[in-house]
C-alpha atoms as a PDB file:
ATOM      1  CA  UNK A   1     -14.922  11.409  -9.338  1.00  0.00           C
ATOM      2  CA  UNK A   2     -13.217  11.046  -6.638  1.00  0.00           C
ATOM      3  CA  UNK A   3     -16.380  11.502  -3.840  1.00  0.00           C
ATOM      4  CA  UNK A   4     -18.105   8.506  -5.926  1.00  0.00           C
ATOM      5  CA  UNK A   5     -15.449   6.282  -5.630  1.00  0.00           C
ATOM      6  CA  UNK A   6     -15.164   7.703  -1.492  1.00  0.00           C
ATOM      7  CA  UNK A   7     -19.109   6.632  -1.518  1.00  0.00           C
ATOM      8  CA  UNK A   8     -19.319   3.764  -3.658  1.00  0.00           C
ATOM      9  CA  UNK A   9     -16.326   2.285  -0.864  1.00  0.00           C
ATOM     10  CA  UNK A  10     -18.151   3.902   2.045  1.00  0.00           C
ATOM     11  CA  UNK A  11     -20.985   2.158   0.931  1.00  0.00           C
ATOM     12  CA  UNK A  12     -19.391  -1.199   0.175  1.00  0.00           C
ATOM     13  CA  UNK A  13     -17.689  -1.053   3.856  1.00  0.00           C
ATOM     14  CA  UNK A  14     -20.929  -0.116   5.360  1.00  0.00           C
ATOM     15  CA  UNK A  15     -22.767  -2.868   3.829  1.00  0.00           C
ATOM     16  CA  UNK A  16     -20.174  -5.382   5.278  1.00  0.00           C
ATOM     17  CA  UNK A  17     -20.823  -3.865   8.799  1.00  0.00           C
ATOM     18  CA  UNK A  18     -18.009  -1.903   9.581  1.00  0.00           C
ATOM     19  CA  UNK A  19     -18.192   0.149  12.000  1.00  0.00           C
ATOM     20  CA  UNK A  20     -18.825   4.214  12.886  1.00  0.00           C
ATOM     21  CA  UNK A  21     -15.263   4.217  14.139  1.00  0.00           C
ATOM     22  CA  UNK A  22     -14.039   2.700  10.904  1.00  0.00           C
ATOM     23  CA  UNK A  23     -15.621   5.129   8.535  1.00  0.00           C
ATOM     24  CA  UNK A  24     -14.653   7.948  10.256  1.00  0.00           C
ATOM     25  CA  UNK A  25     -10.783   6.806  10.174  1.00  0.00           C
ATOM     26  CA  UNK A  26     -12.091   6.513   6.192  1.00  0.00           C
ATOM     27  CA  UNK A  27     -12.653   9.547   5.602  1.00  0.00           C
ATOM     28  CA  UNK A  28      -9.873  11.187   7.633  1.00  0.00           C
ATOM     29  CA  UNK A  29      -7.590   9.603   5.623  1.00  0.00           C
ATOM     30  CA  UNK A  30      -9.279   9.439   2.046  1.00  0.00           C
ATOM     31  CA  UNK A  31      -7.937  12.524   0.082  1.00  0.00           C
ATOM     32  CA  UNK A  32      -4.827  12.881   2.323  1.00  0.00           C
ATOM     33  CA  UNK A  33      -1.450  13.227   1.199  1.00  0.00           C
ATOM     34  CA  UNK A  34       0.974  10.466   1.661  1.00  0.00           C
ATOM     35  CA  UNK A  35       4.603  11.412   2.126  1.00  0.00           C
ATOM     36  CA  UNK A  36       7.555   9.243   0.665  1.00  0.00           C
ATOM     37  CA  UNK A  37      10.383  11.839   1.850  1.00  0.00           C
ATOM     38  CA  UNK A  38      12.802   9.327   3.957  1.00  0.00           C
ATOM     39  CA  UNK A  39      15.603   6.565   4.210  1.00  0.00           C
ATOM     40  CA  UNK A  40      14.541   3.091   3.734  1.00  0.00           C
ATOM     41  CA  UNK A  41      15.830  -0.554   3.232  1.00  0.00           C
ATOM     42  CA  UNK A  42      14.983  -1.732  -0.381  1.00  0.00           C
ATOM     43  CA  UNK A  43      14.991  -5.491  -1.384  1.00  0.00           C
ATOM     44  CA  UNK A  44      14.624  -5.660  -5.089  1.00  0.00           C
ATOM     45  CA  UNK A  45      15.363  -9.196  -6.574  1.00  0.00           C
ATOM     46  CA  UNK A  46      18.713 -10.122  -5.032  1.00  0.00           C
ATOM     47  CA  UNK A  47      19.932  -7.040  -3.933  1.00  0.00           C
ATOM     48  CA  UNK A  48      19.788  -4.981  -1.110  1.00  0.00           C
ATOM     49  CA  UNK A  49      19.602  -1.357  -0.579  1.00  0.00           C
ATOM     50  CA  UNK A  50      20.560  -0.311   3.091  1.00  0.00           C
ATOM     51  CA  UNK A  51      19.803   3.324   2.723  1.00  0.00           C
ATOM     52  CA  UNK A  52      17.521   3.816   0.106  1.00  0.00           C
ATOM     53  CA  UNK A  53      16.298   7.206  -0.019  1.00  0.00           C
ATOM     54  CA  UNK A  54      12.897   7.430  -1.165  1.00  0.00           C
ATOM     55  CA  UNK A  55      10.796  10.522  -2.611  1.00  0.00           C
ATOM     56  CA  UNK A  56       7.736  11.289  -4.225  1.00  0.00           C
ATOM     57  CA  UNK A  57       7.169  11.472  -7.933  1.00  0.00           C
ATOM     58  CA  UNK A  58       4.475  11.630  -9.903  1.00  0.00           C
ATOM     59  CA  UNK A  59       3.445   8.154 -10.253  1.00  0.00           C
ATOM     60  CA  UNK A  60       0.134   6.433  -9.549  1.00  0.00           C
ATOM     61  CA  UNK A  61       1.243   4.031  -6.355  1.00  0.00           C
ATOM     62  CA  UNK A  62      -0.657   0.971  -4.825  1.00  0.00           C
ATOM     63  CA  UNK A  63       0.564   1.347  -1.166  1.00  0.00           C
ATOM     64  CA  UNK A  64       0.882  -1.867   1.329  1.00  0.00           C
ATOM     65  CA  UNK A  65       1.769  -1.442   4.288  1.00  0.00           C
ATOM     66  CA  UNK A  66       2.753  -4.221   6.849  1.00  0.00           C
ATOM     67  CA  UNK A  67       3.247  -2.972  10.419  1.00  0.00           C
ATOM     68  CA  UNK A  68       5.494  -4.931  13.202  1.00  0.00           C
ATOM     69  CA  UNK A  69       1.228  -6.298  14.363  1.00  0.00           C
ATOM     70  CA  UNK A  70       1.251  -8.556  11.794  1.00  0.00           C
ATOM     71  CA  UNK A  71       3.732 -11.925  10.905  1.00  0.00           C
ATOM     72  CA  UNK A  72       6.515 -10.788   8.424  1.00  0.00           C
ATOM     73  CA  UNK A  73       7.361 -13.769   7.091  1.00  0.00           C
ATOM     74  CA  UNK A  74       3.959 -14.751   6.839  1.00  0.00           C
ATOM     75  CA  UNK A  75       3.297 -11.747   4.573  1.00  0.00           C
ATOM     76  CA  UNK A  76       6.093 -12.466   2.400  1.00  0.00           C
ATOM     77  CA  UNK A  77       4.598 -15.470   0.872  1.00  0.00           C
ATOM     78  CA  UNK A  78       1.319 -13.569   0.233  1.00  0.00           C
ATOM     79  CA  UNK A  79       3.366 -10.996  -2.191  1.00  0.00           C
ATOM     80  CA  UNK A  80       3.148 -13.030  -5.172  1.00  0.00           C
ATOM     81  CA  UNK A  81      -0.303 -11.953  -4.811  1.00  0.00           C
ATOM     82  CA  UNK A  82       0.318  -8.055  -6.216  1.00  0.00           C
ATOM     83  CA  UNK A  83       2.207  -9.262  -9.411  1.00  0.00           C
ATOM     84  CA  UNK A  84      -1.541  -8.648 -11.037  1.00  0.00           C
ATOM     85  CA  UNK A  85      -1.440  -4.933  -9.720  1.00  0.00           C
ATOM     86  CA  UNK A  86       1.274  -4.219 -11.944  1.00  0.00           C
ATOM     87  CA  UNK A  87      -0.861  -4.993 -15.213  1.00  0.00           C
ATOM     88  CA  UNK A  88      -3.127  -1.763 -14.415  1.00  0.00           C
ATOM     89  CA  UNK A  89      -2.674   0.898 -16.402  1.00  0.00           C
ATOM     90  CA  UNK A  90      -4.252   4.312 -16.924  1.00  0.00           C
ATOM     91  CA  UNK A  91      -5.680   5.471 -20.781  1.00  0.00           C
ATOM     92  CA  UNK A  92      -2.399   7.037 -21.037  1.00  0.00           C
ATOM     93  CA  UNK A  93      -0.516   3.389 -20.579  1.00  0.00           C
ATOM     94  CA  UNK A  94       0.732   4.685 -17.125  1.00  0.00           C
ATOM     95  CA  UNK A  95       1.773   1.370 -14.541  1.00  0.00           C
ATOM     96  CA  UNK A  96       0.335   1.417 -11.122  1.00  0.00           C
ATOM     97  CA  UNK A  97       4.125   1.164  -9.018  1.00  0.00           C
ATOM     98  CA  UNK A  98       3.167  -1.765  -6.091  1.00  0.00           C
ATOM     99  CA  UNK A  99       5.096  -0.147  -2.978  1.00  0.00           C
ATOM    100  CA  UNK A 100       5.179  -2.897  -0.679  1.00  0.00           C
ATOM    101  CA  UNK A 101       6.466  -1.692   3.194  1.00  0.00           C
ATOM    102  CA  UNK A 102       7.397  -3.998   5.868  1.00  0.00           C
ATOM    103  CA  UNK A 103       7.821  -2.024   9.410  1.00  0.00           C
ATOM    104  CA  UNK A 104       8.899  -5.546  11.021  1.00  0.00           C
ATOM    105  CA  UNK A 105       8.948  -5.924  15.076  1.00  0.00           C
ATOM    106  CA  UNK A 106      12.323  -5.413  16.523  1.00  0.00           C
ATOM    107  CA  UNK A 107      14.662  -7.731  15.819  1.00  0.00           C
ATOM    108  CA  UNK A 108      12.888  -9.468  13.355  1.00  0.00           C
ATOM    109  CA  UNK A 109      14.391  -7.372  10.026  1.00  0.00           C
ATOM    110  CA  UNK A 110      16.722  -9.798   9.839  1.00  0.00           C
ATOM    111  CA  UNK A 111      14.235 -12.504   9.206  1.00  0.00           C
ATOM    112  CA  UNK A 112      12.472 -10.842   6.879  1.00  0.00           C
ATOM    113  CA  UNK A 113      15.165 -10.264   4.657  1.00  0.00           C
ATOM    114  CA  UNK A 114      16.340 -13.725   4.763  1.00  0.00           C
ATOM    115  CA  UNK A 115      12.547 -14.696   3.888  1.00  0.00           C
ATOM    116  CA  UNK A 116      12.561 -12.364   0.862  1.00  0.00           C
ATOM    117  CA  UNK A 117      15.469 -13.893  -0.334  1.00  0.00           C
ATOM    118  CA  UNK A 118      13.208 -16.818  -1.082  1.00  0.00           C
ATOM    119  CA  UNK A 119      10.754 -15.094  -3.227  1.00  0.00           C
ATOM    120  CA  UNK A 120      11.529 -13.878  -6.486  1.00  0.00           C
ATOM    121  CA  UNK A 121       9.015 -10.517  -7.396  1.00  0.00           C
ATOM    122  CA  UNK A 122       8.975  -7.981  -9.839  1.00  0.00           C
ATOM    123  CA  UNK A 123       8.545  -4.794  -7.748  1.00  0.00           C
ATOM    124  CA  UNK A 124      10.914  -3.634  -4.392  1.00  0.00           C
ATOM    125  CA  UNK A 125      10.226  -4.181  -1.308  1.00  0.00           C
ATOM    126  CA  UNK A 126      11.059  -1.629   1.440  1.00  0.00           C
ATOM    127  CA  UNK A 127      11.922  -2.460   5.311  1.00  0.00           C
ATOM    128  CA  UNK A 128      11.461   0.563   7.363  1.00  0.00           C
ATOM    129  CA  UNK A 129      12.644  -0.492  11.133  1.00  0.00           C
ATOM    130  CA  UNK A 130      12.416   2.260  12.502  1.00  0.00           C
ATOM    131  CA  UNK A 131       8.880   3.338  11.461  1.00  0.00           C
ATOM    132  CA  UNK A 132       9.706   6.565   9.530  1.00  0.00           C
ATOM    133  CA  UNK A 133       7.251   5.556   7.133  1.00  0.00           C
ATOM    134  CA  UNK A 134       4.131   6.025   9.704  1.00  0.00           C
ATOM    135  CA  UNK A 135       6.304   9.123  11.525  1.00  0.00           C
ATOM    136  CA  UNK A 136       5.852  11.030   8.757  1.00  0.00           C
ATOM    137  CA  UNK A 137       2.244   9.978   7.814  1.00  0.00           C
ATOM    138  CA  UNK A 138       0.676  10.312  11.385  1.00  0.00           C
ATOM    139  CA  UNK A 139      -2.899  10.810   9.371  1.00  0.00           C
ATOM    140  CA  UNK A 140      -2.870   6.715   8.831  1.00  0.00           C
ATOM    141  CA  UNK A 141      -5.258   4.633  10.755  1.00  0.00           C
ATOM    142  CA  UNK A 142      -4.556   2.376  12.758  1.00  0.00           C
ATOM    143  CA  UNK A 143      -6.693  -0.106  11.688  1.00  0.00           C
ATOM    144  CA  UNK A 144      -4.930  -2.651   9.236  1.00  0.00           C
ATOM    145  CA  UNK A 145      -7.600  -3.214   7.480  1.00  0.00           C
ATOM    146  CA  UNK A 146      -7.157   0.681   5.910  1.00  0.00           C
ATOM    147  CA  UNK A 147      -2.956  -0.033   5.086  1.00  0.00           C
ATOM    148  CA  UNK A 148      -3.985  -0.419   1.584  1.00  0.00           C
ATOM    149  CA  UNK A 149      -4.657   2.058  -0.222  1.00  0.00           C
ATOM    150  CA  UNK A 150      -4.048   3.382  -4.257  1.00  0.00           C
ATOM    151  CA  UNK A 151      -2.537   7.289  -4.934  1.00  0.00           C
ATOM    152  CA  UNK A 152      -3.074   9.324  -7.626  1.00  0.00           C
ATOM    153  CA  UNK A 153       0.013  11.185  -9.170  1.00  0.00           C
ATOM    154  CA  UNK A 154      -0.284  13.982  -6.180  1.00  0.00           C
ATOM    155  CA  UNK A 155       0.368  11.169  -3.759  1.00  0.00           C
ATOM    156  CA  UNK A 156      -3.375  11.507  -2.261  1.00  0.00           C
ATOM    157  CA  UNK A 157      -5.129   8.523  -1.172  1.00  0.00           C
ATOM    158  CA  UNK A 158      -7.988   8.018  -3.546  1.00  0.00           C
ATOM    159  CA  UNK A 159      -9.195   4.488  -2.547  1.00  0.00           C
ATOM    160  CA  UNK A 160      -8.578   2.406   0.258  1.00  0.00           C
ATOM    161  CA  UNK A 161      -8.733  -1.367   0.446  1.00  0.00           C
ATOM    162  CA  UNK A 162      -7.231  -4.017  -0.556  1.00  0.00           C
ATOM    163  CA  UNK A 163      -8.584  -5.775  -4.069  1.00  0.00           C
ATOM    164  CA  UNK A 164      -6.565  -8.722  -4.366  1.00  0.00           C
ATOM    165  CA  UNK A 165      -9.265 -10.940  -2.980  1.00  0.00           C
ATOM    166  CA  UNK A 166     -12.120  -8.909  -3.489  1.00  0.00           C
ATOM    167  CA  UNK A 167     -13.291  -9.056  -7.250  1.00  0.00           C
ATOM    168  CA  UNK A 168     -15.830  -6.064  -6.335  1.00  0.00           C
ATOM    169  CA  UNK A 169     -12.921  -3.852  -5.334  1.00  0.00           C
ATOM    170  CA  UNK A 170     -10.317  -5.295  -7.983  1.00  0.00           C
ATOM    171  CA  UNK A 171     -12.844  -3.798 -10.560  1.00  0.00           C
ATOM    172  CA  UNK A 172     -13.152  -0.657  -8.638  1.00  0.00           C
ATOM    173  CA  UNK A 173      -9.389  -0.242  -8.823  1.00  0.00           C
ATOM    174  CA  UNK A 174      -9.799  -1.277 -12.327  1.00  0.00           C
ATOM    175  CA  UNK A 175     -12.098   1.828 -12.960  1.00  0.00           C
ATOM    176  CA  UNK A 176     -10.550   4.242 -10.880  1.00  0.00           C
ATOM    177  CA  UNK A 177      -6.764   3.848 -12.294  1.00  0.00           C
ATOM    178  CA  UNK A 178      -8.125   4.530 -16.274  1.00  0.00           C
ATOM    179  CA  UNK A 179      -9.512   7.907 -15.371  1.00  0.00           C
ATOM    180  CA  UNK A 180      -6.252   9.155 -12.858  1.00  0.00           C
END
């Protein structure tokens, strides 16, 4: 199952031009393990975690990640976006867990937080300044385009992308989570 749904989104990226260098970073990283062994800031409603340790379990995860590239504060008023991800569910009722993870430029956690403060969301939201996040996952790309990405109970990576505004993926995702 999971080298259809590597082709059908090989295919799907190919289709919309991507490039050689882009698949290859694909398939590097599809099937991987993602780690979730470290110390982390956690915003979750109005409350705030400094040293939130997070570890793996055995959940099915939709994985954002934000990287200090890209405007933090800008992406905080896109979260409202992932409430939907929350309503998929496996055969076996199982939730997908949204794990949303800001790595904001430095000196700009501060901001951030203050921004979250704003928005009221059902899931955390983790700040990881100092990038332990991508230290212990050196096998992500580079290429933003690739932060998203949904994990099956192993924490492997068995689709990447980013559904929200893409009905063609949102159905893939759809498909994929009833069968993990």
């Amino acid at each position: 199952m999971s080298r259809y749904i590597f082709s059908l989104v090989l295919a799907i990226c190919i289709c919309s031009g991507c490039t050689s260098d882009l698949e290859n970073q694909m398939k590097k990283f599809s099937g991987s393990r993602v780690a979730f062994d470290m110390t982390l800031t956690r915003y979750f409603g109005d409350s705030l975690d400094m040293q939130y340790r997070m570890t793996a379990d055995s959940t099915i995860k939709f994985v954002v990640l934000y990287d200090s590239t890209e405007c933090s504060s800008c992406r905080v008023n896109t979260l409202g976006q992932y409430e939907d991800i929350r309503t998929l569910s496996n055969e076996r009722g199982e939730k997908v867990t949204p794990i949303i993870i800001f790595s904001p430029a430095m000196g700009q956690a501060g901001e951030l937080k203050k921004e979250l403060r704003l928005h009221e969301l059902s899931f955390p939201i983790y700040i990881d300044s100092c990038r332990n996040f991508n230290k212990i996952n050196t096998q992500i790309p580079v290429d933003r385009r690739l932060h998203a990405v949904l994990l099956n109970r192993n924490n492997e990576v068995v689709l990447i992308g980013n559904p929200v505004n893409n009905p063609q993926l949102w159905t893939l995702y759809e498909n994929t989570v009833k069968t993990l």
